[in-house]
Protein backbone atom coordinates (compact mmCIF):
# COMPACT_ATOMS: atom_id res chain seq x y z
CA UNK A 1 -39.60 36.38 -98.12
CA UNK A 2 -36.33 37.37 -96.30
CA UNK A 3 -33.39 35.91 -96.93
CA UNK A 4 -32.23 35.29 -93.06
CA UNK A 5 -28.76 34.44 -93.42
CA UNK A 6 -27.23 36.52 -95.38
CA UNK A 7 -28.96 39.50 -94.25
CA UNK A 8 -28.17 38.54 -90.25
CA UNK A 9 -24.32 38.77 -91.19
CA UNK A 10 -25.24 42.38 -92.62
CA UNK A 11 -27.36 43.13 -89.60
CA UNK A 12 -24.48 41.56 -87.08
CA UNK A 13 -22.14 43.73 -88.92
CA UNK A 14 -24.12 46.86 -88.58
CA UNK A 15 -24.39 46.44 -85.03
CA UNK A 16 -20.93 45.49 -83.85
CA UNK A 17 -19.03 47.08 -86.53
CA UNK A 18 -18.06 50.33 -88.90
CA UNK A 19 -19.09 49.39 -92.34
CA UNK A 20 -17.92 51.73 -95.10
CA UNK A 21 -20.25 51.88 -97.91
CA UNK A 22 -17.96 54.07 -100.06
CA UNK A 23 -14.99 52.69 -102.56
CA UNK A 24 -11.53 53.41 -101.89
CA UNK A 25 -8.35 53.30 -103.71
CA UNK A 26 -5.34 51.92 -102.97
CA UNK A 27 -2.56 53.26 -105.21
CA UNK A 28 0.39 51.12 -104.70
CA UNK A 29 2.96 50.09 -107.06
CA UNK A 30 4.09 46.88 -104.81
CA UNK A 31 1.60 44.40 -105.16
CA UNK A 32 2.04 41.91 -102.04
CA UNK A 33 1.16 45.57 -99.66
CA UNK A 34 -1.82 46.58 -102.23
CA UNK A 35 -2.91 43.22 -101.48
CA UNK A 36 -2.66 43.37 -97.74
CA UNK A 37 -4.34 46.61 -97.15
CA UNK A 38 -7.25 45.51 -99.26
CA UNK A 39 -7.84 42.54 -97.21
CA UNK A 40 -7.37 44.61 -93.67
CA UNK A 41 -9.67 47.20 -95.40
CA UNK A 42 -12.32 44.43 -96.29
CA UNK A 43 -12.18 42.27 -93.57
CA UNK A 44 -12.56 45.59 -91.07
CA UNK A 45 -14.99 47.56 -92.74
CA UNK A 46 -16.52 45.48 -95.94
CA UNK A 47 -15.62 47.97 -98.43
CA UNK A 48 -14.97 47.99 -101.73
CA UNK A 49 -11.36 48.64 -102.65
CA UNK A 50 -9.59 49.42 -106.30
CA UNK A 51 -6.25 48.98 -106.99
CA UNK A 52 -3.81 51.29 -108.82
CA UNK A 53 -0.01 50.45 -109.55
CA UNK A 54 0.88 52.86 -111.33
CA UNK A 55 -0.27 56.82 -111.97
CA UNK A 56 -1.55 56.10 -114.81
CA UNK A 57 -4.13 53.75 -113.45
CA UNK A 58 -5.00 55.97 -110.69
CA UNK A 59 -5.90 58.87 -112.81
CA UNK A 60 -8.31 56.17 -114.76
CA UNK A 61 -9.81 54.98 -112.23
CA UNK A 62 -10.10 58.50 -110.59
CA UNK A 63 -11.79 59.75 -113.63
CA UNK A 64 -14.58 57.36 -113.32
CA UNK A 65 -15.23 56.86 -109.45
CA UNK A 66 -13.46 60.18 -107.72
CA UNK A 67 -17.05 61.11 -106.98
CA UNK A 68 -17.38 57.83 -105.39
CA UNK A 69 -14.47 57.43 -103.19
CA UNK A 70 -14.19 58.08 -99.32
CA UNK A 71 -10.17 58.43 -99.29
CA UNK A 72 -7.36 57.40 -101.51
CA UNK A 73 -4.34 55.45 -99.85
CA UNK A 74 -1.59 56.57 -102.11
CA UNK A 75 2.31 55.37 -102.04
CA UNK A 76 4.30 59.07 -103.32
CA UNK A 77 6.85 57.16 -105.18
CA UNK A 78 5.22 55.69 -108.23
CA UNK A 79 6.95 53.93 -111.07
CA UNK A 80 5.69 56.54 -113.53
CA UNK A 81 5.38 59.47 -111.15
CA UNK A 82 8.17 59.48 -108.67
CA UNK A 83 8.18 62.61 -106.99
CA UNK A 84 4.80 62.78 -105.18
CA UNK A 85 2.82 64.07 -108.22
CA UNK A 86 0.20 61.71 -107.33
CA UNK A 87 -0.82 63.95 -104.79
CA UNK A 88 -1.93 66.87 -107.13
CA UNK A 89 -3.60 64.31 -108.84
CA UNK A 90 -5.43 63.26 -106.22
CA UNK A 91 -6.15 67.30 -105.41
CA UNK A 92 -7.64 67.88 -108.90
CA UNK A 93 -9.81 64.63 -108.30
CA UNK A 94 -11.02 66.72 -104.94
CA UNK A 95 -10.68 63.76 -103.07
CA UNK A 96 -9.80 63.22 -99.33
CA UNK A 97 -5.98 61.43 -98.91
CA UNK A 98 -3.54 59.55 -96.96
CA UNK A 99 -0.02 59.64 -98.02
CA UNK A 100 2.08 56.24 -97.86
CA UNK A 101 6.05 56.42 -98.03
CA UNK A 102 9.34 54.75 -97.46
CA UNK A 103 10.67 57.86 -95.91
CA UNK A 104 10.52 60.59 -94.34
CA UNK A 105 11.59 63.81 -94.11
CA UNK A 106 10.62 67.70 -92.48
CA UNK A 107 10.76 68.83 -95.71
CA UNK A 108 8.93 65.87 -97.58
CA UNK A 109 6.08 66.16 -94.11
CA UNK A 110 5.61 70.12 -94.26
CA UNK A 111 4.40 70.02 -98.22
CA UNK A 112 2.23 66.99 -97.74
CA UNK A 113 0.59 68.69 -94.76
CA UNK A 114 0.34 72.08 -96.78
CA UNK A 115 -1.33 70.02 -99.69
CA UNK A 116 -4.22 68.90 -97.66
CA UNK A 117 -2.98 65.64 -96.65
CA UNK A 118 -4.67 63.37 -93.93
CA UNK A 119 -2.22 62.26 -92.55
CA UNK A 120 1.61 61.66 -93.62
CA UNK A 121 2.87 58.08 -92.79
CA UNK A 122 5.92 55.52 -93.53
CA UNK A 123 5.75 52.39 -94.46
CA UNK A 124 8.52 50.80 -91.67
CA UNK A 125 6.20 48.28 -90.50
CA UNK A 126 3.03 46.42 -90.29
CA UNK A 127 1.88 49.12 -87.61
CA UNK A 128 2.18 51.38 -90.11
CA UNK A 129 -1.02 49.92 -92.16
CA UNK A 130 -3.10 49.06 -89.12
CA UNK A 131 -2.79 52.73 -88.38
CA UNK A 132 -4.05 53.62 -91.96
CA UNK A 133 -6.49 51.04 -91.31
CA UNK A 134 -7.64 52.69 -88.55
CA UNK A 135 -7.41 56.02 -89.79
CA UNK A 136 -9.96 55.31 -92.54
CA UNK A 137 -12.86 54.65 -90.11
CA UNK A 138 -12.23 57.04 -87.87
CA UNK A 139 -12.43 59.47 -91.23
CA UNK A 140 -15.81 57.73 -92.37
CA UNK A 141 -17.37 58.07 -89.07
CA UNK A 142 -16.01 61.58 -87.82
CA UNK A 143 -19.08 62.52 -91.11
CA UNK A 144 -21.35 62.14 -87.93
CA UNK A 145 -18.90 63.20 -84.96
CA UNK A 146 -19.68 66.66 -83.75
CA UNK A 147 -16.57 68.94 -82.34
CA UNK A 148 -16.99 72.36 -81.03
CA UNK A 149 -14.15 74.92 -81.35
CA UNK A 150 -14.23 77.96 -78.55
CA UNK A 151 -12.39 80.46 -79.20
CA UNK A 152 -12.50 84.14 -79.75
CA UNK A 153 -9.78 84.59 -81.79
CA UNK A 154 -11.33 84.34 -85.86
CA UNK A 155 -7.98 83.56 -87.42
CA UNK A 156 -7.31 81.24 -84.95
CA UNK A 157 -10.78 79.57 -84.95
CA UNK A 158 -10.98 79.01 -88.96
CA UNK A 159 -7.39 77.69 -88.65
CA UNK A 160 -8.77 74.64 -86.38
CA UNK A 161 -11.80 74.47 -88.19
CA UNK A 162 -9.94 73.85 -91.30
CA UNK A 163 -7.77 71.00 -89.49
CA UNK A 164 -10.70 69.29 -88.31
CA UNK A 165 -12.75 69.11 -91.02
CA UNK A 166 -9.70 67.78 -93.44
CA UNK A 167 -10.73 64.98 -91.03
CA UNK A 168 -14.11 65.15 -92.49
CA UNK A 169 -15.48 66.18 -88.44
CA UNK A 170 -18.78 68.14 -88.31
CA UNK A 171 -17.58 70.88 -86.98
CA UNK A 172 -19.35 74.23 -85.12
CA UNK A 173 -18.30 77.39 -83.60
CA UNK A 174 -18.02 79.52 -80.83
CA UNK A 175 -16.78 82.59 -79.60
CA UNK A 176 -16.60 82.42 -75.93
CA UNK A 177 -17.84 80.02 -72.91
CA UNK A 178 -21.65 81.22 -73.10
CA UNK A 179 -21.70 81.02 -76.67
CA UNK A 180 -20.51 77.48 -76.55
CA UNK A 181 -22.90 76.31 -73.94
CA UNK A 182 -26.00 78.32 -76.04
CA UNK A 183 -24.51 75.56 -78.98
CA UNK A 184 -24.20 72.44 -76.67
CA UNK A 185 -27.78 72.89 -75.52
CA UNK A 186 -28.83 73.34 -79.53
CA UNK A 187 -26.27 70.42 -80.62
CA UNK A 188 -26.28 67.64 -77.30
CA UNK A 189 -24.49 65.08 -79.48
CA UNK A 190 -21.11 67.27 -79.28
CA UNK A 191 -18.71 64.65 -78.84
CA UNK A 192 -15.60 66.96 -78.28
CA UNK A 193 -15.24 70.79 -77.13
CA UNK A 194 -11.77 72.42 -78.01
CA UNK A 195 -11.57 75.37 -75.63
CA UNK A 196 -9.02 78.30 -75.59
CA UNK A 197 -8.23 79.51 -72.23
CA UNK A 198 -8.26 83.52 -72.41
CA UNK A 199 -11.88 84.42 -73.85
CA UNK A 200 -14.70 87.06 -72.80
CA UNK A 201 -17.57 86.87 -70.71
CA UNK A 202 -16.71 82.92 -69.91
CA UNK A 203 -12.86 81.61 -70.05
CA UNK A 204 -11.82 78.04 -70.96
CA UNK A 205 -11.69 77.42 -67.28
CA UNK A 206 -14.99 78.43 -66.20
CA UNK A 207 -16.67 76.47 -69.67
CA UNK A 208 -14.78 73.29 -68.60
CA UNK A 209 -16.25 73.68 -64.85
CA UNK A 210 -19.78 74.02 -65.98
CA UNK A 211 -19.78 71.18 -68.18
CA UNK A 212 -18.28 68.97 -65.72
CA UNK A 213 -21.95 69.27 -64.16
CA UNK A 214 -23.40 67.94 -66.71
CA UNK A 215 -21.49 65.92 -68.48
CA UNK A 216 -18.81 63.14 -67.67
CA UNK A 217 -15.45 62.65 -69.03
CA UNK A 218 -16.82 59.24 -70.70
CA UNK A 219 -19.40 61.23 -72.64
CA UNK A 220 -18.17 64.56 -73.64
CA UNK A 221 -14.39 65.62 -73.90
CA UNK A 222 -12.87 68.24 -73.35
CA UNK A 223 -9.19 69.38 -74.76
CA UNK A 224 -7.87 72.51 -72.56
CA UNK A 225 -5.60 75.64 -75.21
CA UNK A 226 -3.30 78.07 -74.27
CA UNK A 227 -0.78 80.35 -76.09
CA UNK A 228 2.73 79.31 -75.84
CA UNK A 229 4.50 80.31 -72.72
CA UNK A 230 1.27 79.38 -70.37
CA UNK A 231 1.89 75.38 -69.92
CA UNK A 232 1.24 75.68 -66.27
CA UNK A 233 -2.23 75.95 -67.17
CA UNK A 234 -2.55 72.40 -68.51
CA UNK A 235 -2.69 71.41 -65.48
CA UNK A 236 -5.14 73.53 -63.94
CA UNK A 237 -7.13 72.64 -66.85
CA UNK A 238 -7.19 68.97 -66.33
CA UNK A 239 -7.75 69.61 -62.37
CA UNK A 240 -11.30 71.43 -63.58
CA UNK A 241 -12.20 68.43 -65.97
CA UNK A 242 -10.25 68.63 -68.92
CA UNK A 243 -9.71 65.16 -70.55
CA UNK A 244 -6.47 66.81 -72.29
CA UNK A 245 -4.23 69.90 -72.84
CA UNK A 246 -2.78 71.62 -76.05
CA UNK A 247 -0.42 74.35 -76.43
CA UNK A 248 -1.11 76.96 -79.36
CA UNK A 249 0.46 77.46 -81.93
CA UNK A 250 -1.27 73.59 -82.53
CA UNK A 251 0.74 71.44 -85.21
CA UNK A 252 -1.49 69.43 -87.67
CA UNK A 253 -0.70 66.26 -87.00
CA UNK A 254 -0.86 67.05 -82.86
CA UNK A 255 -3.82 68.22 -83.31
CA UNK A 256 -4.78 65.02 -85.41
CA UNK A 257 -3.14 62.68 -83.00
CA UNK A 258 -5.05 64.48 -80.03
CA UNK A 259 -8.35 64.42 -81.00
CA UNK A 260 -8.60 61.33 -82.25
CA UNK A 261 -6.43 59.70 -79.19
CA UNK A 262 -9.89 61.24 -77.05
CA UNK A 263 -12.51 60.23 -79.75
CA UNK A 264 -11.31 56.89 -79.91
CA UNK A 265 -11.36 56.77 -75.68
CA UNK A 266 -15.02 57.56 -75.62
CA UNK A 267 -15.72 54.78 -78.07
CA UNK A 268 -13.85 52.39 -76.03
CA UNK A 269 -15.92 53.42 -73.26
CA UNK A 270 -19.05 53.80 -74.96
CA UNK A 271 -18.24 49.96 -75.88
CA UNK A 272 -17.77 48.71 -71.99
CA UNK A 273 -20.72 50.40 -71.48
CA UNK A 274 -22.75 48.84 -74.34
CA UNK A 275 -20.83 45.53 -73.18
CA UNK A 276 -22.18 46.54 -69.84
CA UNK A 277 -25.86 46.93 -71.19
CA UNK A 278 -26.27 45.28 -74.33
CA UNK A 279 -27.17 41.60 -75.13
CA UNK A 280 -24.00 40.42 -77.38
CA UNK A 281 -25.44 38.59 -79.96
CA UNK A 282 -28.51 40.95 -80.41
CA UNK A 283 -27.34 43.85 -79.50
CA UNK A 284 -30.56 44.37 -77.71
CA UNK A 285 -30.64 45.93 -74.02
CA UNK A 286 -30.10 43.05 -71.27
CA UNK A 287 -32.07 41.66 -68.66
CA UNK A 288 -30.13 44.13 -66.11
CA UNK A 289 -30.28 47.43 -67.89
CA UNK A 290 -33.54 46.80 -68.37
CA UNK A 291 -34.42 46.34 -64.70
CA UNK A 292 -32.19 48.90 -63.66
CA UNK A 293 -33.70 51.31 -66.27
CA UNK A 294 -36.99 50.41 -66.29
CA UNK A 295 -37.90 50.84 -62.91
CA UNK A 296 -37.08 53.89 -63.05
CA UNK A 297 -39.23 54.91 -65.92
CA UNK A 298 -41.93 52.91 -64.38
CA UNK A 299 -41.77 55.01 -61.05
CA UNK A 300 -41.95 58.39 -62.45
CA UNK A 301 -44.84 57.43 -64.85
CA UNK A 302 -47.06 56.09 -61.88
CA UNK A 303 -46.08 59.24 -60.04
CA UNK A 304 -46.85 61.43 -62.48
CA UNK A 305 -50.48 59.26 -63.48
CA UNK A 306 -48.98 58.38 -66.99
CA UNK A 307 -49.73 55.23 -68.59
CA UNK A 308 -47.92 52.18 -68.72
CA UNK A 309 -48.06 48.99 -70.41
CA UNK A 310 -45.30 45.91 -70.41
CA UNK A 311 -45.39 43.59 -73.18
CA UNK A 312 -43.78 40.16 -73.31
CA UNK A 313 -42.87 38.09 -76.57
CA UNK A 314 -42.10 34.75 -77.20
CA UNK A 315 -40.88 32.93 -79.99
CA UNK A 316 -43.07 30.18 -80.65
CA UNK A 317 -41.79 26.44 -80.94
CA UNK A 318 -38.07 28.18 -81.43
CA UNK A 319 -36.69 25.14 -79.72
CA UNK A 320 -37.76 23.07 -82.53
CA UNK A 321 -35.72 25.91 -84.86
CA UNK A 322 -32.36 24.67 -83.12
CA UNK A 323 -33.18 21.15 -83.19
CA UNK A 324 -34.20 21.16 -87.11
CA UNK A 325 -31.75 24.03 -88.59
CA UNK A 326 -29.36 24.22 -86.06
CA UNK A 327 -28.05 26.83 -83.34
CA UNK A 328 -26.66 29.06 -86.26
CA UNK A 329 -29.55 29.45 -87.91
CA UNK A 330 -31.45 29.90 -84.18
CA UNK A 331 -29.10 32.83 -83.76
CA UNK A 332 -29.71 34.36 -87.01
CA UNK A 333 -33.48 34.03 -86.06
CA UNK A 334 -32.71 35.90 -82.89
CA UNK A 335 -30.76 38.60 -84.59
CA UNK A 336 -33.56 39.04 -87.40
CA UNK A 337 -36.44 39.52 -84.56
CA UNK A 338 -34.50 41.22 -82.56
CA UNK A 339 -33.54 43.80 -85.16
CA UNK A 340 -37.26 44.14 -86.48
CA UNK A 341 -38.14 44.53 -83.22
CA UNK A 342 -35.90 47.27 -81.92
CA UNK A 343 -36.83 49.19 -85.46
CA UNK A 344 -41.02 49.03 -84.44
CA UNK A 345 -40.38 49.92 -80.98
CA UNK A 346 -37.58 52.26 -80.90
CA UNK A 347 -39.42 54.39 -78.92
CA UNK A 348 -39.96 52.38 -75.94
CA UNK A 349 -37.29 50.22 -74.03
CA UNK A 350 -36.94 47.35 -75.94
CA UNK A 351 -34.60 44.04 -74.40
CA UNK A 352 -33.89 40.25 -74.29
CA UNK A 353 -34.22 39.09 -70.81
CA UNK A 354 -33.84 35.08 -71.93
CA UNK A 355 -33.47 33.02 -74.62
CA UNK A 356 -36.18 33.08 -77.13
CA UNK A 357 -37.72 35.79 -74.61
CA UNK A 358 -38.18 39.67 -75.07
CA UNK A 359 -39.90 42.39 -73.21
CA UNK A 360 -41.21 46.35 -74.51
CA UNK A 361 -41.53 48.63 -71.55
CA UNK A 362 -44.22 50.91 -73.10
CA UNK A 363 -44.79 54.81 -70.92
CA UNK A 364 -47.17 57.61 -71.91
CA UNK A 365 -49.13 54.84 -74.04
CA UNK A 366 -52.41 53.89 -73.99
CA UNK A 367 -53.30 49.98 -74.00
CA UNK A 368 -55.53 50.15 -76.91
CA UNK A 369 -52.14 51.71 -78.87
CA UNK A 370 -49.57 49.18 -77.09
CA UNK A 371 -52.42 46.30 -78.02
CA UNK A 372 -52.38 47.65 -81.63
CA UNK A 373 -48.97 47.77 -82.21
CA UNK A 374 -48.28 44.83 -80.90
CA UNK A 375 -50.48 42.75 -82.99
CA UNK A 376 -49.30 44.76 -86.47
CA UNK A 377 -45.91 43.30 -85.15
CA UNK A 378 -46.46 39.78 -84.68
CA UNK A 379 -48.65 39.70 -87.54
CA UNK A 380 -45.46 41.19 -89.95
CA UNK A 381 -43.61 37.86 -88.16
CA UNK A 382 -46.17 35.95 -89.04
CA UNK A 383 -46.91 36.93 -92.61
CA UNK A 384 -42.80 36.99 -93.37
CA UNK A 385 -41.01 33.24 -94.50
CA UNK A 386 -37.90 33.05 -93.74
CA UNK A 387 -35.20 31.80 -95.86
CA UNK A 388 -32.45 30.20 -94.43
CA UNK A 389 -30.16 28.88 -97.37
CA UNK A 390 -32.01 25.85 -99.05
CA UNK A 391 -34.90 25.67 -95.74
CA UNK A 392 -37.40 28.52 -95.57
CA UNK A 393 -39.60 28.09 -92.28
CA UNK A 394 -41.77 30.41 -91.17
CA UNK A 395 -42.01 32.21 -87.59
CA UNK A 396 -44.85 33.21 -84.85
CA UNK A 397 -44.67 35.21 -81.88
CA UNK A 398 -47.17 34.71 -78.50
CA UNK A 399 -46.79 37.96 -76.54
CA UNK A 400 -48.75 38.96 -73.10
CA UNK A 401 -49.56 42.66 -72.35
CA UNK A 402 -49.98 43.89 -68.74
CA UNK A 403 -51.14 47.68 -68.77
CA UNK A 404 -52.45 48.15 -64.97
CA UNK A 405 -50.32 49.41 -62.90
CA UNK A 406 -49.35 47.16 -59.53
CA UNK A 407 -46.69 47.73 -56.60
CA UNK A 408 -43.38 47.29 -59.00
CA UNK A 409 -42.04 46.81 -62.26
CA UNK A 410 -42.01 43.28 -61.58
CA UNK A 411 -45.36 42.27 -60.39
CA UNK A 412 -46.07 44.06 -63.75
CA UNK A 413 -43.87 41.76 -65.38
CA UNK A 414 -45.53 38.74 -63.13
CA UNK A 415 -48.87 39.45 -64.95
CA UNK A 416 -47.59 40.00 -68.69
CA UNK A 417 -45.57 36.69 -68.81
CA UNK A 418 -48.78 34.81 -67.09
CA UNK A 419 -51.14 36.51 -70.38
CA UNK A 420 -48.08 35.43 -72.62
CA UNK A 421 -48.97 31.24 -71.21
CA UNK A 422 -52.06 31.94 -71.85
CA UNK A 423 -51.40 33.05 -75.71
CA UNK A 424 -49.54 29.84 -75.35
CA UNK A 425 -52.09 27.64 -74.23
CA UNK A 426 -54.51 29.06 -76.53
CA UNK A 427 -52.67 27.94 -80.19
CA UNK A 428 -50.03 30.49 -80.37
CA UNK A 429 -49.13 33.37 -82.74
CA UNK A 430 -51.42 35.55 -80.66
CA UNK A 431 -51.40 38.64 -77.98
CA UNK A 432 -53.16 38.49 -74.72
CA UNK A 433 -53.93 41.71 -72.73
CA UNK A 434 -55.37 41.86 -68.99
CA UNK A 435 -59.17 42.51 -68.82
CA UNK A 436 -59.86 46.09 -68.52
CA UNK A 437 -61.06 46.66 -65.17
């Protein structure tokens, strides 16, 4: 039996948002801010937070979680530690930090940043905390965000390489241009490329033209360096496809603001184009990408004599869900079969085009594998209640395979939905494929 509802809100959560399934620790002596930032913390991201007032507490509760924690939050002036000691605390623990104060000062900045702080921030104003709140899921999900450093200076690549992974980024390494497009063809999840200017074999310049073919500014970004004196050639760098431009010797916390300014524009993009593509509530592919996509696929696999196979799936009697439970629960329903579904056919295209209504585009598969799968699918429906509070129901799916191929992606479609009335007509909870001709 699943329990629909409160696993849906997990699942909705998953999809839409960052959830941190690490503690962290606030250590803050003023209670009314320790309580804010815990809600901000929970209500963004679900996590787990533990309070400290005092340094006391925080080198208790260190003891027994710092294993545990994804960052501490601390506040450097402490009613039994005054002087920023809780920072070498904090070090000992070998835990990640970001320092909260009511001042600020050069002095007070350049030892934080020497100490291995995240990031060094005052506490003048409620955009103060949404930028910590911020900060800590960028840091949880830079542990999958691949960056690639170019340059051929050692020093001077170890230096950034140190920066960036403070910020917990996966980072990798070049030397030079062809070196770093040898590691984008090994690594094509690279998020970011940081490229010096003056290198061997393949300058910054020539790296940033070549992956302009390839790659748009939405997808991959790429910051521009230079040594100081050569700021002319930010420019020139964003004229060949540079998203940004830095000037070396690189500061910290530029570098920090920087990278995670452009990070945080491809997920903003990455989000119009999911809002673009994606059903909302089920995060499924829509009715148009699918079209748009599909045809495509469909196309090359009759052209190159590959098989094909569209299936269509129903929810049976789901009106009756909505009339009995109500729309919420109907939504949870469409989230839970939408989110098995996607996880059995992740390797196919997978979308809601309607309601209650879904469609697999299945290439290089044979019907007798398409046929199989399907039925292993609706039968794990089938054989699954549903709990929905205090009402457990249970669930059926009619789905109509089409697997021969006609003049489009549509008459395709025609044929499957006609085989799903028929697994209609004929009781339900069944799949329907066309005769084998």
């Amino acid at each position: 039996m699943v329990q629909v509802r409160s696993d849906q809100r997990k699942i909705r959560k998953n999809i839409h948002d960052i959830q941190i399934d690490k503690p962290i620790l606030i250590v803050e002596d003023q209670a009314s801010l320790a309580k804010m930032l815990k809600e901000l913390l929970f209500e963004r991201y679900g996590a787990e937070v533990h309070l400290a007032n005092s340094y006391a507490e925080a080198k208790n509760l260190l003891s027994k979680h710092r294993h545990e924690y994804h960052v501490v939050i601390c506040d450097l002036n402490l009613p039994d530690a005054a002087n920023g000691e809780i920072v070498d605390l904090v070090n000992r623990a070998k835990v990640k930090m970001i320092a909260l104060t009511g001042t600020f000062g050069e002095k007070m900045r350049e030892t934080m940043v020497n100490k291995g702080v995240i990031d060094y921030i005052t506490k003048d104003s409620i955009n103060a905390y949404e930028y910590v709140v911020n900060l800590v899921g960028r840091l949880y999900e830079n542990y999958s965000t691949k960056l690639l450093i170019v340059e051929d200076s050692m020093i001077a690549r170890k230096l950034v390489q140190h920066m960036l992974e403070l910020q917990n980024f996966n980072v990798l390494l070049a030397g030079n241009g062809k070196e770093a497009l040898t590691v984008l063809e090994e690594n094509p999840d690279v998020k970011l490329v940081l490229t010096d200017y003056n290198m061997p074999e393949m300058n910054g310049f020539d790296l940033t033209l070549d992956l302009r073919k390839h790659h748009l500014k939405e997808q991959l970004a790429v910051i521009g360096l230079s040594a100081t004196g050569n700021n002319e050639l930010g420019a020139q760098f964003i004229k060949n496809g540079a998203n940004d431009f830095l000037t070396k010797p690189v500061s910290y916390e530029e570098l920090l603001c920087r990278i995670n300014q452009n990070i945080d524009m491809l997920v903003y993009m990455e989000a119009l184009r999911n809002a673009a593509h994606r059903d909302f509530l089920t995060n499924l592919y829509n009715r148009r990408y699918f079209f748009n996509e599909g045809k495509d696929l469909y196309n090359t696999s009759v052209l190159e004599n590959k098989p094909v196979a569209v299936a269509m799936l129903d929810i049976d009697l789901f009106k009756q869900v909505n009339d009995n439970y109500g729309h919420e629960v109907g939504d949870d329903l469409l989230v839970y079969f939408s989110y098995e579904l996607s996880k059995q056919f992740n390797d196919h295209i997978v979308a809601r085009i309607g309601g209650e209504e879904f469609v697999v585009l299945f290439t290089d598969t044979e019907l007798e594998l398409a046929s199989d799968l399907m039925n292993k699918f609706r039968q794990k429906i089938a054989d699954t209640p549903l709990e929905f509070d205090e009402h457990t129901i249970n669930v059926s799916v009619s789905i109509g395979i089409h697997h021969l191929p006609e003049d489009n992606l549509d008459a395709m479609l025609k044929i499957a939905d006609e085989n799903l009335y028929v697994a209609k007509e004929n009781g339900r909870n069944r799949v329907i494929t066309s005769s084998v001709e």
